[in-house]
Every structure is written in structure tokens, then in C-alpha cells.
C-alpha atoms as a PDB file:
ATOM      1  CA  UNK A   1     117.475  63.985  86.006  1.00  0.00           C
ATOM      2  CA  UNK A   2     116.926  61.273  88.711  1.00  0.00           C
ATOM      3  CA  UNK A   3     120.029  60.000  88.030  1.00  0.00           C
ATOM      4  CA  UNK A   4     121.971  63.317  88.706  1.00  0.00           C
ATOM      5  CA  UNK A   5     120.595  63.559  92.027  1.00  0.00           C
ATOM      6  CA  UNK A   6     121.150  60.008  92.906  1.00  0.00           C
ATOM      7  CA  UNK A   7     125.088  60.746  91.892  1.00  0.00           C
ATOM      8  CA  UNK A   8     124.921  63.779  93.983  1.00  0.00           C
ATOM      9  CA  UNK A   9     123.246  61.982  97.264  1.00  0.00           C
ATOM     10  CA  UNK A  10     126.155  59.557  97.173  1.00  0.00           C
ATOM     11  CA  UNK A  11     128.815  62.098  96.750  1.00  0.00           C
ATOM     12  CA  UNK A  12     127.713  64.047  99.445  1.00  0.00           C
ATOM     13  CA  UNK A  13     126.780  60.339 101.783  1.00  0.00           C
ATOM     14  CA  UNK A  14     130.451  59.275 100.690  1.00  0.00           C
ATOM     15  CA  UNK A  15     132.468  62.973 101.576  1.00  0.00           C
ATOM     16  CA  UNK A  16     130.545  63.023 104.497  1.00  0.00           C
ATOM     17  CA  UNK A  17     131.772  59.803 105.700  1.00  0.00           C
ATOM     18  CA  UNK A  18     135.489  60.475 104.598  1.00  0.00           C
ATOM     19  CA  UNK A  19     134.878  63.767 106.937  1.00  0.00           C
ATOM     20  CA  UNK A  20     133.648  61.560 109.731  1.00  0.00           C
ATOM     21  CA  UNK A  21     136.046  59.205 109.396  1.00  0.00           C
ATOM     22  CA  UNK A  22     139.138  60.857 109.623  1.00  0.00           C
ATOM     23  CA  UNK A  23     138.157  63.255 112.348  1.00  0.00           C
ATOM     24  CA  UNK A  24     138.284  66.234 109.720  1.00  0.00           C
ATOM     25  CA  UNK A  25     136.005  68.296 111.628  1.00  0.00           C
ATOM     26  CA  UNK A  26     138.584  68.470 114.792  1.00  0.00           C
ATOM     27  CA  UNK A  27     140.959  71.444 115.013  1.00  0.00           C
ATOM     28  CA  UNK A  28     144.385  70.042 113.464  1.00  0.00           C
ATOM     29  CA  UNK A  29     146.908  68.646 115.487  1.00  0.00           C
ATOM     30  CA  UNK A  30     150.089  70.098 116.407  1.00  0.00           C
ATOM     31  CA  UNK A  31     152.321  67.568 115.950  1.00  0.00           C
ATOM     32  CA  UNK A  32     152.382  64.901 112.666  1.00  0.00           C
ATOM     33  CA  UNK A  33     153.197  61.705 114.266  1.00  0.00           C
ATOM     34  CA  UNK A  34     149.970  60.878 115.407  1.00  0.00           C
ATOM     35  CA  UNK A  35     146.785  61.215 113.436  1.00  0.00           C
ATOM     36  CA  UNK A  36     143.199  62.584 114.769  1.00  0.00           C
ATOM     37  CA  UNK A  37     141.820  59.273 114.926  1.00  0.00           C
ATOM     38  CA  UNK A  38     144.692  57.470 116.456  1.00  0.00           C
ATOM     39  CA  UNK A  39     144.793  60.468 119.837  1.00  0.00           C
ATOM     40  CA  UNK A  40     140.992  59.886 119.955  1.00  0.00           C
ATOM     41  CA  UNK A  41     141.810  55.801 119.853  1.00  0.00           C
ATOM     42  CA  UNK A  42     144.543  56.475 122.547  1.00  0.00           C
ATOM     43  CA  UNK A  43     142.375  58.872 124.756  1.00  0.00           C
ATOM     44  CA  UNK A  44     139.007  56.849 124.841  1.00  0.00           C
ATOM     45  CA  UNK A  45     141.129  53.197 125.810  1.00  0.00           C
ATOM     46  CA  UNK A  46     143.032  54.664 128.778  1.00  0.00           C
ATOM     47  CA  UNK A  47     142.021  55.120 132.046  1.00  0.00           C
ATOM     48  CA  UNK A  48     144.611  57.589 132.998  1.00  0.00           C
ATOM     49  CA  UNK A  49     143.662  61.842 133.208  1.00  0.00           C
ATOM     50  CA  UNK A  50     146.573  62.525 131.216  1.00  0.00           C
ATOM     51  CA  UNK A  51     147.937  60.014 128.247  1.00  0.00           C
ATOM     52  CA  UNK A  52     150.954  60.717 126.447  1.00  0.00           C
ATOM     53  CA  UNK A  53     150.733  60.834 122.265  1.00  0.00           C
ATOM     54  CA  UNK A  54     153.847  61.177 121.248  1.00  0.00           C
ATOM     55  CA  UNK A  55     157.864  62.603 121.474  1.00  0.00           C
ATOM     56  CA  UNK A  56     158.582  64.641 118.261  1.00  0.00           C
ATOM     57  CA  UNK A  57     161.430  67.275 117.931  1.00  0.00           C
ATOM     58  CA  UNK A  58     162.619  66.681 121.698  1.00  0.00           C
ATOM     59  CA  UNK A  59     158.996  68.136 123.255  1.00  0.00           C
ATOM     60  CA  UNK A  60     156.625  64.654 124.750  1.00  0.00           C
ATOM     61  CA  UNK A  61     152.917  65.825 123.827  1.00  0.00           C
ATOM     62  CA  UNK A  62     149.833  64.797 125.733  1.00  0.00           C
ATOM     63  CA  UNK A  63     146.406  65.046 125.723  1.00  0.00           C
ATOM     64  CA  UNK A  64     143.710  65.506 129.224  1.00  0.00           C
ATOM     65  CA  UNK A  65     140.302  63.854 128.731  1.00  0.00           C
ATOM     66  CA  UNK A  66     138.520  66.521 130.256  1.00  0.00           C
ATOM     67  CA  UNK A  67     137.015  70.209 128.453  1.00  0.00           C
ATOM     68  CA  UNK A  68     136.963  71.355 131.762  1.00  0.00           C
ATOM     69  CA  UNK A  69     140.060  74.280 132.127  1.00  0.00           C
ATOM     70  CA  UNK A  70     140.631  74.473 135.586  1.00  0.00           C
ATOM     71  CA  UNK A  71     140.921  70.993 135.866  1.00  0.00           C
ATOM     72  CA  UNK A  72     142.957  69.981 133.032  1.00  0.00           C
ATOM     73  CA  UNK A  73     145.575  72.968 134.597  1.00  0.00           C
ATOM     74  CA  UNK A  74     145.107  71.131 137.944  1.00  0.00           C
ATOM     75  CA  UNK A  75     146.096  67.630 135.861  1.00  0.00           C
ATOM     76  CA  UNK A  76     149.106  69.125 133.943  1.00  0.00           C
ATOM     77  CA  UNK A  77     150.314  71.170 137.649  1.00  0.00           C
ATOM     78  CA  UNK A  78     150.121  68.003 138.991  1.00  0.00           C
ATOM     79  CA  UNK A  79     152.168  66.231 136.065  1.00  0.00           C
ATOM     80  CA  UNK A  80     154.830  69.358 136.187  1.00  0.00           C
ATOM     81  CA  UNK A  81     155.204  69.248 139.886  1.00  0.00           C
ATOM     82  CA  UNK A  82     155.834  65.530 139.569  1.00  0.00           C
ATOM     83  CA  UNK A  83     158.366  65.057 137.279  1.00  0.00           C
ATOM     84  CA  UNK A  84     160.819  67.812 138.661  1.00  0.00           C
ATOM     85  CA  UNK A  85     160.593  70.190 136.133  1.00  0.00           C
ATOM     86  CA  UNK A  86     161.982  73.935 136.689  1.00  0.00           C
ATOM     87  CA  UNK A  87     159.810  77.173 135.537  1.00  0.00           C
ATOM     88  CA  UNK A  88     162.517  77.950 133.139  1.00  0.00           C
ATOM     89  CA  UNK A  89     162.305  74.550 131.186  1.00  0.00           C
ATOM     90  CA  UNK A  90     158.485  73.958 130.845  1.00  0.00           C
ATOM     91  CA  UNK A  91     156.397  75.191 128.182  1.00  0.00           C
ATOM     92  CA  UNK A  92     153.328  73.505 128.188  1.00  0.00           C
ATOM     93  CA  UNK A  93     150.477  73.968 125.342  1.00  0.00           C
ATOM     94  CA  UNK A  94     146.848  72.694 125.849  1.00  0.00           C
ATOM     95  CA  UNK A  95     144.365  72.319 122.911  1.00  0.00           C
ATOM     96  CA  UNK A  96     140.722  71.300 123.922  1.00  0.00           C
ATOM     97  CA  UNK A  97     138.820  68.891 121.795  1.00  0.00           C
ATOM     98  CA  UNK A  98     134.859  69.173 121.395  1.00  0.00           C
END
């Protein structure tokens, strides 16, 4: 009977680390260039508000480092205004990490 439960603490210590590991416990991404970990890698080494992740399907994806709305709209405003683009030709989607 010991034995069980020492089988069943490791299963559950090794699925938890899998979960850990690969950042299952994130909403998924939407885009499948890039995994969780690597955005999370990318965003905690730069320095920058706003770092690009990736160009799939002719749309360049991007993530702020901040949970904070308003001023990840402020960031992406800014970002829009700079690079010239019209009303017509933006579409912009923002997805918040905990």
C-alpha cells in the first residue's frame, strides 16, 4: 500500500512539473510560432514596453509587459501612431498574461 502512494506522489510531483514547465497554466497563444515559454523568455530579457514575438500569416504579433489596460492601450497608440498606420489597416488584439 505504501508503495501505491509513493507511485502516486511522484506522478502527481512529475505532472506538476511538466505543467510548470511548459507554461500550461497560461491562456494559449494565438499564434504557433512561438511557444509559452519562449514569449515569457523574450518578455522578461528586454527592456523595451512593447517586444515583438513573431510575423505569421502577414500579421507581426507583440506582447506589453504590463497588466495594466490603460497603459498597455497608451503603449500600442503610441506604437500605431508611430509607424504610420491608417484606421482602416490596423487590427490590433491584446491578451493579458497573469
Amino acid at each position: 500500500m505504501k508503495k501505491v502512494f509513493v507511485t502516486i506522489g511522484f506522478a502527481i510531483i512529475i505532472a506538476g512539473a511538466l505543467v510548470f514547465y511548459n507554461k500550461l497554466y497560461y491562456p494559449s497563444l494565438p499564434i504557433e510560432t512561438i511557444s509559452k515559454r519562449e514569449v515569457l523568455e523574450k518578455l522578461n530579457t528586454s527592456d523595451q514596453p512593447i517586444v515583438f514575438l513573431s510575423k505569421e500569416n502577414g500579421q507581426e504579433w507583440y506582447i506589453v509587459h504590463t497588466p495594466n489596460t490603460s497603459e498597455s492601450d497608451e503603449i500600442i497608440k503610441r506604437m500605431v501612431s508611430q509607424s504610420g498606420l491608417s484606421g482602416n489597416r490596423r487590427h490590433i488584439d491584446v491578451a493579458v498574461l497573469p
